[in-house]
Protein backbone atom coordinates (compact mmCIF):
# COMPACT_ATOMS: atom_id res chain seq x y z
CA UNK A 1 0.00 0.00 0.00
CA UNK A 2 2.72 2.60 0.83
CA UNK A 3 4.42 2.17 -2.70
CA UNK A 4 1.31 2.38 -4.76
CA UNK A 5 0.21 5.71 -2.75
CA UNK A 6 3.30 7.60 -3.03
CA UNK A 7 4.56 6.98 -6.75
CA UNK A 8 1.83 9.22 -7.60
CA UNK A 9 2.21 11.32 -4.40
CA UNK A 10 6.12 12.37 -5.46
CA UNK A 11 4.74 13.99 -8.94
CA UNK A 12 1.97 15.32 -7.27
CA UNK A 13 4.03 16.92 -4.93
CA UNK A 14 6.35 18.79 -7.60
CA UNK A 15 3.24 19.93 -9.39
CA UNK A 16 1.62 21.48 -6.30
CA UNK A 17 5.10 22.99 -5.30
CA UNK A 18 5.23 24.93 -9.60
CA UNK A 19 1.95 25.91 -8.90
CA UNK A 20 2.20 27.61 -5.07
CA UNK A 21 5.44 29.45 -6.52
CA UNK A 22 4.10 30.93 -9.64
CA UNK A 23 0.46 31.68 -8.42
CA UNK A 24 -0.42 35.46 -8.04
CA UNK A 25 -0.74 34.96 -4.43
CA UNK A 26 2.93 36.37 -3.30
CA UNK A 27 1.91 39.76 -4.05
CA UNK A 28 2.22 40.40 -7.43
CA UNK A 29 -0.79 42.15 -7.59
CA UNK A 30 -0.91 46.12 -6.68
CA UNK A 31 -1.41 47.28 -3.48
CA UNK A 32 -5.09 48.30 -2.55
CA UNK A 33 -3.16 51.56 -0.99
CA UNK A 34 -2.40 52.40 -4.59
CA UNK A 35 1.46 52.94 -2.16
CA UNK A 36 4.32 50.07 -2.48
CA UNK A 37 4.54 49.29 1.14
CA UNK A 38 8.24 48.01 1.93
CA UNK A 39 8.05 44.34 1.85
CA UNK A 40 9.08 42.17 4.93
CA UNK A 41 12.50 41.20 5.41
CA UNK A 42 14.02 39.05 2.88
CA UNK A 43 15.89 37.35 5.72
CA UNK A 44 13.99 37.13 9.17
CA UNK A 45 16.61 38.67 11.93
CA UNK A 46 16.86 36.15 14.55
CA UNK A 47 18.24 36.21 17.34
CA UNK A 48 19.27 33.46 20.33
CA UNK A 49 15.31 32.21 21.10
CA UNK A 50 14.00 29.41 20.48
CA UNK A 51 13.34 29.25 16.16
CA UNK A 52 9.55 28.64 14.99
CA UNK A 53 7.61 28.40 11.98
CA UNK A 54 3.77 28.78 12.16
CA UNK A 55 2.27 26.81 9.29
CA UNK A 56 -1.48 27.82 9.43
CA UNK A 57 -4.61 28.14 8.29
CA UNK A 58 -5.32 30.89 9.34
CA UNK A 59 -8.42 32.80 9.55
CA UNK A 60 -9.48 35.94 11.72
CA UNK A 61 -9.24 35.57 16.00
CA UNK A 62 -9.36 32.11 15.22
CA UNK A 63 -7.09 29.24 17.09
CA UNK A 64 -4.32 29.94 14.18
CA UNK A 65 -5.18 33.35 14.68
CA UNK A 66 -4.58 33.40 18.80
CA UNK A 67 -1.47 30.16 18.04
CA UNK A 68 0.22 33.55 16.37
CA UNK A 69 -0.61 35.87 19.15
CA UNK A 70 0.90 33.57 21.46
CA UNK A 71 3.88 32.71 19.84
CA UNK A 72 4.55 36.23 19.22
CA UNK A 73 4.34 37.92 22.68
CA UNK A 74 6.09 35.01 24.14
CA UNK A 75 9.73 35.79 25.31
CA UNK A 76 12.76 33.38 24.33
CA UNK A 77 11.38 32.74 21.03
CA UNK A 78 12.32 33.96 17.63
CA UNK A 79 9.32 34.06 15.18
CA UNK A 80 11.16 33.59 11.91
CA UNK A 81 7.66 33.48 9.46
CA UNK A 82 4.03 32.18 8.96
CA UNK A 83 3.34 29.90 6.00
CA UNK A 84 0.02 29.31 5.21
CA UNK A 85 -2.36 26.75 3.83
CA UNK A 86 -5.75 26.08 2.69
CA UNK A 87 -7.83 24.52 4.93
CA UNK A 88 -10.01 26.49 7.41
CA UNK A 89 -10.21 29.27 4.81
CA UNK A 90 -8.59 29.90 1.44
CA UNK A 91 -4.87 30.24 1.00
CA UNK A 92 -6.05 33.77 0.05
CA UNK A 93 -7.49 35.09 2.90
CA UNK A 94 -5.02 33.31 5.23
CA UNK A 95 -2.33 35.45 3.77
CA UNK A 96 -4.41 38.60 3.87
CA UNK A 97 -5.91 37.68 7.60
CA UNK A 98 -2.16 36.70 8.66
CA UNK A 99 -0.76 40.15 7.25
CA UNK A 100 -3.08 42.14 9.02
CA UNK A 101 -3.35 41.00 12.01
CA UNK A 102 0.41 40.77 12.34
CA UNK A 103 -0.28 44.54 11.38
CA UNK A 104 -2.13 45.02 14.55
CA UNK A 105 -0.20 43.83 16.67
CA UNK A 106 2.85 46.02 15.50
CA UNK A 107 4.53 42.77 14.36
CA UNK A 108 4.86 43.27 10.42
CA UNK A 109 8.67 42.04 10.89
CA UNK A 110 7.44 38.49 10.71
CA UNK A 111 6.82 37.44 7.15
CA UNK A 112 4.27 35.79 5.55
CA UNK A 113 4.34 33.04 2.84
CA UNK A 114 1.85 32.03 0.46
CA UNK A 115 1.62 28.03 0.36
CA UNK A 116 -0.53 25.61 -0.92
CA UNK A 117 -3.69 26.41 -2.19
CA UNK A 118 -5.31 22.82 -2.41
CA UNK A 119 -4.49 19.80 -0.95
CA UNK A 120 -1.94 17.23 -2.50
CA UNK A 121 -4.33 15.00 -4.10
CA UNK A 122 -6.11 17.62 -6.85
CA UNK A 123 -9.59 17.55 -7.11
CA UNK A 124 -10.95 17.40 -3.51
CA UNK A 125 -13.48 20.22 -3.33
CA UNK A 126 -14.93 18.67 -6.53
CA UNK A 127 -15.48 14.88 -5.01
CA UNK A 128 -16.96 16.30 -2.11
CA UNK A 129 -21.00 16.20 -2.66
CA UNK A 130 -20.31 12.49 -3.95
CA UNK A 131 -18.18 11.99 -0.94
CA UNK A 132 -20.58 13.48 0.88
CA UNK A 133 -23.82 11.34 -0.50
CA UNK A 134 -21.95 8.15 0.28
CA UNK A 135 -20.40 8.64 3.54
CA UNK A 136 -22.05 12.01 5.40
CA UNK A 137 -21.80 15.20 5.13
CA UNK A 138 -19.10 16.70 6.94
CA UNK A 139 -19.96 19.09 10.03
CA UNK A 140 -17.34 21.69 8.16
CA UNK A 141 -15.74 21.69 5.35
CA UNK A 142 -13.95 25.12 5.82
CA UNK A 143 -12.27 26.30 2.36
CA UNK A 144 -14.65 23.83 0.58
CA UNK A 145 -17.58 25.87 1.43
CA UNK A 146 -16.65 28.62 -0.72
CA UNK A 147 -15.01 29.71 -3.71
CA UNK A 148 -11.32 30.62 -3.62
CA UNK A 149 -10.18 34.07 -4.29
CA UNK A 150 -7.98 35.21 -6.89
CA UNK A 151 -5.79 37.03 -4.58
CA UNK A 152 -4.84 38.02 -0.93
CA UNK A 153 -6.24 42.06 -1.30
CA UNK A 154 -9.36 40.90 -3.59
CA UNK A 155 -11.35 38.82 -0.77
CA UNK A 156 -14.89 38.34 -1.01
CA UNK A 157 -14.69 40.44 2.25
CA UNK A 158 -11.97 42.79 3.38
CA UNK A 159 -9.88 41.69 6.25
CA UNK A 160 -11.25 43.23 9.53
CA UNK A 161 -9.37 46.62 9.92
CA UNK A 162 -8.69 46.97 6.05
CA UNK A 163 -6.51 45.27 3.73
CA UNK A 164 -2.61 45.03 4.80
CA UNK A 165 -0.29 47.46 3.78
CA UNK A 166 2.35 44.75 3.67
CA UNK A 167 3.16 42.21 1.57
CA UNK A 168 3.74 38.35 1.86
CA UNK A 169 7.16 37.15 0.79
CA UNK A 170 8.10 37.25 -3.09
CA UNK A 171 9.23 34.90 -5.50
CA UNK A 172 8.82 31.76 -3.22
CA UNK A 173 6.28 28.96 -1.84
CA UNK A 174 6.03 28.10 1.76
CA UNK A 175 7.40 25.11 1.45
CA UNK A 176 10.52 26.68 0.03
CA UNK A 177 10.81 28.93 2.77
CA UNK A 178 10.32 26.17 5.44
CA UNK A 179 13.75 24.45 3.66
CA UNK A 180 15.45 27.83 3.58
CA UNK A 181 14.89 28.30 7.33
CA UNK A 182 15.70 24.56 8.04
CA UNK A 183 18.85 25.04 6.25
CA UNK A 184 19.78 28.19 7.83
CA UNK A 185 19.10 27.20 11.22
CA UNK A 186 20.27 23.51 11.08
CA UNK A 187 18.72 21.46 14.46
CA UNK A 188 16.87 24.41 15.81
CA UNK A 189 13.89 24.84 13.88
CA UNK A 190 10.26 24.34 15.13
CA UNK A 191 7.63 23.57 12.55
CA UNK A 192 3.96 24.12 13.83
CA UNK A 193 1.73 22.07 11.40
CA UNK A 194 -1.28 23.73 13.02
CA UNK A 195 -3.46 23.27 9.64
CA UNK A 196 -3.55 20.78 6.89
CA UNK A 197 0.01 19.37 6.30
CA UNK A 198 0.42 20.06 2.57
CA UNK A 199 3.11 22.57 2.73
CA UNK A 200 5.01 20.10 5.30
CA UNK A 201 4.64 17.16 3.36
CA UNK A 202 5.57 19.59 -0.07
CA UNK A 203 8.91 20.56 1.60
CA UNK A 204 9.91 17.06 2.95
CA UNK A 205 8.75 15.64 0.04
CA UNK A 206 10.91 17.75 -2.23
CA UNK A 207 13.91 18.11 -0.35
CA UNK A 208 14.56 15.23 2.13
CA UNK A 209 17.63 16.42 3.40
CA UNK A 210 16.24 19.02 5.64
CA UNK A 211 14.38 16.06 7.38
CA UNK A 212 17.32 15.74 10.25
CA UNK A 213 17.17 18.99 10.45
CA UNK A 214 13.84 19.67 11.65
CA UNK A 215 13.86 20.08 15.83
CA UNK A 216 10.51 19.32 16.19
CA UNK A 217 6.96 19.17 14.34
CA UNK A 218 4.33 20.41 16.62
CA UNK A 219 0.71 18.80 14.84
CA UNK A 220 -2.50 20.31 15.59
CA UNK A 221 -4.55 17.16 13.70
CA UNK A 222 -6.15 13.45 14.35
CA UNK A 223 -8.73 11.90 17.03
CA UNK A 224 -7.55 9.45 18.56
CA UNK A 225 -9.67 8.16 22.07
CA UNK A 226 -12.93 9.79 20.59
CA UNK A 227 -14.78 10.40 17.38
CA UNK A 228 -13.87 13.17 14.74
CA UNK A 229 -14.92 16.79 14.84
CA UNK A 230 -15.57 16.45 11.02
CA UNK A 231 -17.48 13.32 10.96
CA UNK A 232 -17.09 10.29 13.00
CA UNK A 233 -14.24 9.30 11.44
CA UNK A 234 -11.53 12.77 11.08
CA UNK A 235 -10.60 15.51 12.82
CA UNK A 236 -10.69 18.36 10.33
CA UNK A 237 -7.09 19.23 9.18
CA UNK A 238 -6.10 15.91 8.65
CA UNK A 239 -9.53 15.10 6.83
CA UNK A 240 -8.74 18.26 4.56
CA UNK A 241 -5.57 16.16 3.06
CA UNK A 242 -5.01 12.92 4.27
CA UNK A 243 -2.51 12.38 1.93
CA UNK A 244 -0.18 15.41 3.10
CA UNK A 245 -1.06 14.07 6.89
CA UNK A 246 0.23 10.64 5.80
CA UNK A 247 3.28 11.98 4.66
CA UNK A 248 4.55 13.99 7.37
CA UNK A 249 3.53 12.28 10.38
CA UNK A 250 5.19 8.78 8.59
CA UNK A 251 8.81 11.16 7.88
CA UNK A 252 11.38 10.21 10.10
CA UNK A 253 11.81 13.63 11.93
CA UNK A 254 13.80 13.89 15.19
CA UNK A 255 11.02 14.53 17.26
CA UNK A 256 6.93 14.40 16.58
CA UNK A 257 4.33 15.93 19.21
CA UNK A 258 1.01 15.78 18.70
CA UNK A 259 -1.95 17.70 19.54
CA UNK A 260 -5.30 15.96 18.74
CA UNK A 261 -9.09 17.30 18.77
CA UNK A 262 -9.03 14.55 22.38
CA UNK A 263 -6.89 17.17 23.77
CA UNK A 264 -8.84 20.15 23.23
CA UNK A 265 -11.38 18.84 24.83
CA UNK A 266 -10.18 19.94 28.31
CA UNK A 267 -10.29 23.47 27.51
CA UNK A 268 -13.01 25.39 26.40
CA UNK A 269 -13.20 28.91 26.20
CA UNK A 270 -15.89 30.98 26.63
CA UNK A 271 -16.90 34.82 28.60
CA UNK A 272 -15.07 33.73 31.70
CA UNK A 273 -12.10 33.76 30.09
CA UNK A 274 -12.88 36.13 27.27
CA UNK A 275 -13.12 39.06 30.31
CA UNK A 276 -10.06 37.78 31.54
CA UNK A 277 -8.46 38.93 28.73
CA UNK A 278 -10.00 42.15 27.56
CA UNK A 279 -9.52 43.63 31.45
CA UNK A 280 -7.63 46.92 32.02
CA UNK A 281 -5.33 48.71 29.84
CA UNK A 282 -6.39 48.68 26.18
CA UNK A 283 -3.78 47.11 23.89
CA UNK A 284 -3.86 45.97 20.24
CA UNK A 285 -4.75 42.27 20.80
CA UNK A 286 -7.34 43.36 23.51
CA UNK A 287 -9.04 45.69 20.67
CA UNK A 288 -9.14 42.78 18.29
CA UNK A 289 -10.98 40.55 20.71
CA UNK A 290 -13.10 43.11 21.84
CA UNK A 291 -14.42 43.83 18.33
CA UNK A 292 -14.93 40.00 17.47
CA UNK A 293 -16.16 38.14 19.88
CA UNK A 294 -17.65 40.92 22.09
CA UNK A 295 -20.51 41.36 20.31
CA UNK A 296 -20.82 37.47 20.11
CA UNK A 297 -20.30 37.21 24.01
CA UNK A 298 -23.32 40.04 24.31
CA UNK A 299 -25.37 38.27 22.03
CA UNK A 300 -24.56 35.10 23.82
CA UNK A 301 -22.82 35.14 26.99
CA UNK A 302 -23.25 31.25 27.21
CA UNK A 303 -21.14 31.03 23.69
CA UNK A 304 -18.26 28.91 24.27
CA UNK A 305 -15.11 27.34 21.83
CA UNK A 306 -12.40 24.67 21.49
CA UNK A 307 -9.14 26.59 21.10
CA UNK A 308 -7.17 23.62 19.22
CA UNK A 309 -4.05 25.52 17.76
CA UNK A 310 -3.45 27.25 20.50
CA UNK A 311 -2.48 24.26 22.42
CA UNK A 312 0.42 23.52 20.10
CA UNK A 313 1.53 27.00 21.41
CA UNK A 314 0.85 26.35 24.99
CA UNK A 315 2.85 22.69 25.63
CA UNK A 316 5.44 24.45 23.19
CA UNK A 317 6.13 27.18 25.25
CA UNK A 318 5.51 25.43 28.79
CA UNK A 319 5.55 21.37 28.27
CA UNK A 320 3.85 21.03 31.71
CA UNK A 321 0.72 21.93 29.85
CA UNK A 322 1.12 18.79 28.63
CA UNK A 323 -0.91 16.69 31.47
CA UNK A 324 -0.75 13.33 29.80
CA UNK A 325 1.58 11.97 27.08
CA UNK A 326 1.19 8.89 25.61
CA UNK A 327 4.02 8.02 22.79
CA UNK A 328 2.08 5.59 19.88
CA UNK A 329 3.12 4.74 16.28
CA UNK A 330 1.08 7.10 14.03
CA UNK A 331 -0.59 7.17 10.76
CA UNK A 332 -3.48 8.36 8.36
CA UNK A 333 -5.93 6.50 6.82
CA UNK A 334 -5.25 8.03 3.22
CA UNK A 335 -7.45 5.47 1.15
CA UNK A 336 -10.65 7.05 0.32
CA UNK A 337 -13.51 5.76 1.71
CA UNK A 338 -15.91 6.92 5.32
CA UNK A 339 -12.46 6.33 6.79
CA UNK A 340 -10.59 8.26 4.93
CA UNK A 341 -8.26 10.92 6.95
CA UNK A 342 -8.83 8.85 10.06
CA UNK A 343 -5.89 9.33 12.63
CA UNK A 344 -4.34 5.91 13.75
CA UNK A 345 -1.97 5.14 17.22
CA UNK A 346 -0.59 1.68 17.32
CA UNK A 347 0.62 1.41 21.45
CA UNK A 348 4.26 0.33 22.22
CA UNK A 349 2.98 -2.69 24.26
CA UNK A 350 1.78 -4.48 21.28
CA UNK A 351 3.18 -2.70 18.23
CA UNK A 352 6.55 -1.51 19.49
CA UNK A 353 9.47 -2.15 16.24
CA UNK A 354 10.40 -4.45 14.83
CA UNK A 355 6.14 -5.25 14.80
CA UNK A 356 5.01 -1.44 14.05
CA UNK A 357 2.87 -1.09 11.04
CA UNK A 358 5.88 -0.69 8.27
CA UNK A 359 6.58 3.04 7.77
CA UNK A 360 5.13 4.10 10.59
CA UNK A 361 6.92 6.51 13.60
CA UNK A 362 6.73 7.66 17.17
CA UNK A 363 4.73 10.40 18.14
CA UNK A 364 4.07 11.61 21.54
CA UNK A 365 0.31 12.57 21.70
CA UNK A 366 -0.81 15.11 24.08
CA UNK A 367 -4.29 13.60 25.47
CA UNK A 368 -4.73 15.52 28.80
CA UNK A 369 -3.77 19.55 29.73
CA UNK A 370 -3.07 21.13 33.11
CA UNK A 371 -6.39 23.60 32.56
CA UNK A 372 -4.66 26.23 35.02
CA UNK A 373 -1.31 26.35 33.51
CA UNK A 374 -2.69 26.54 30.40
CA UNK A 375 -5.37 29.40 31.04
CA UNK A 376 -2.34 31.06 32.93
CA UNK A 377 -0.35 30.77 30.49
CA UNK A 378 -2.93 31.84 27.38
CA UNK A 379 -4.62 34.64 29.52
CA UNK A 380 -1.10 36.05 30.60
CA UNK A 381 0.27 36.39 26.74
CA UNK A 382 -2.69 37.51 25.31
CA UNK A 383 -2.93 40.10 28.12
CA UNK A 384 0.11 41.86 28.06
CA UNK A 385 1.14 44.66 26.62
């Protein structure tokens, strides 16, 4: 089975890469300003923190959103850029949502890369009423559920707060950039995969060297212990491109952590804890949550949400977060079918090597989180100024 799915994967993979790197998304197109803005840094400036990549689909205060927030007012680490991904929302409006909200927060210095715009297998979005008659329709289909924009400054919707005045990085794909960094920073690199996996798999896929040079992937994906959030079967980014999933969780990368939808279940947000955060001093991040979820919270003070992403951020940044651990073989159901993006942990006691499914590797998956260091830890970031 693993031969016959990734002979086709490989050419796949080198198609997807041509097409992220020429597409108009990298800002080619003119500036909404009608003023070139200068562009970020062709070379992030790091300094002696700990190195991380956000890959993300990100979409406006959303888990990517707040993963970003996080990572960015923490101290000790050095943000070097955020690739995104379809998956929650368009390639497209991650870049523009990313830009401007970096914007916001007076952190335009971090750059932003345009990645892949569809998953690795073409054709998804099109299969997905007849995957849908014969197997359920899913409870979201994010990007699906609407059609892609042509660029990042022609949305269906402008950003909230305008369109950025910035620019995502030129004349490269986010996969590209996630080998430059790699390559730069050899054994110190943290990759978030906190959306689909495509541009992950695309860079490992296309240049395997940088493979021992990865520190650490940190996944936001899979369901373990408990049903999917998509359908019973998939939690949603690794539904959105099984195939990509497959890839990167089987790579043989120093270190794998996993976050899965059974972990987010011990933390769910809601007024308590949006007051928390608004209280005091006004500051950027405080405005942005005031103006987006409180009028949800005073429509609905009983409104709560799972914060997924933001979890990868948390047992990143304080591993004590990290309740219970339990260390499994992983892999992805990438055969289509009503299984199809299903996450699967194979436990040491029976399937430790040499009797492991072949191809598959250790993960350690984060099933339990200290609530109060977390909240702590989330409410102190996103509260300081």
């Amino acid at each position: 089975m693993r031969k016959r799915l990734f002979g086709p994967l490989i050419a796949a993979a080198l198609c997807v890469s041509s097409v992220a790197a020429s597409a108009p998304v990298p800002g080619k197109s003119a500036p909404v300003s009608g003023k070139a803005p200068d562009a970020p840094p062709s070379v992030p400036q790091a300094g002696t923190g700990r190195k991380v990549i956000l890959d993300a689909d990100m979409g406006e205060l959303n888990d990517d959103a707040v993963t970003m927030f996080m990572l960015a007012k923490a101290k000790n680490v050095d943000f070097l850029g955020v690739t995104v991904v379809s998956g929650n929302t368009w390639v497209e409006e991650g870049t523009a949502y990313s830009l401007r909200q970096l914007e916001l927060i007076g952190r335009s210095d971090i750059p932003v890369v345009a990645g892949a715009g569809e998953p690795l297998m073409p054709g998804r979005q099109e299969r997905l009423s007849a995957e849908s008659t014969l197997y359920g329709k899913p409870s979201w289909a994010g990007a699906f559920d609407s059609q892609r924009p042509p660029s990042y400054d022609k949305l269906a919707k402008p950003p909230y707060g305008g369109y950025p005045k910035t620019r995502p990085k030129k004349d490269t794909a986010a996969a590209d950039f996630i080998v430059e960094q790699v390559k730069r920073y050899p054994r110190q690199v943290t990759v978030f995969a906190d959306g689909p996996a495509t541009n992950l798999a695309l860079a490992v896929r296309t240049h395997p060297e940088i493979v021992p040079l990865i520190k650490e992937v940190i996944y936001m994906g899979g369901a373990f212990d408990k049903p999917g959030n998509v359908n019973p079967a998939a939690e949603f980014n690794w539904w959105f491109d099984p195939e990509s999933a497959r890839i990167s969780v089987r790579t043989p990368f120093r270190k794998q952590t996993i976050v899965p939808d059974d972990a987010a279940q011990h933390v769910v947000y809601g007024k308590k804890q949006y007051e928390a955060i608004v209280a005091g001093k006004q500051t950027p991040i405080k405005k942005i949550f005031k103006d987006l979820q409180g009028p949800e919270f005073a429509k609905d003070p009983n409104t709560t949400h799972l914060l997924w992403d933001a979890i990868t951020a948390a047992v990143f940044l304080d591993p004590a977060v990290a309740k219970r651990t339990d260390v499994r073989y992983v892999d992805v159901n990438a055969n289509f079918g009503e299984d199809y993006g299903r996450s699967l942990g194979y436990g040491l006691d029976d399937f430790d090597a040499p009797n492991n499914p072949k191809g598959t590797r250790k993960a350690g998956i984060v099933l339990d989180v200290d609530a109060k260091r977390f909240w702590d830890l989330y409410t102190g970031l996103l509260r300081s100024e």
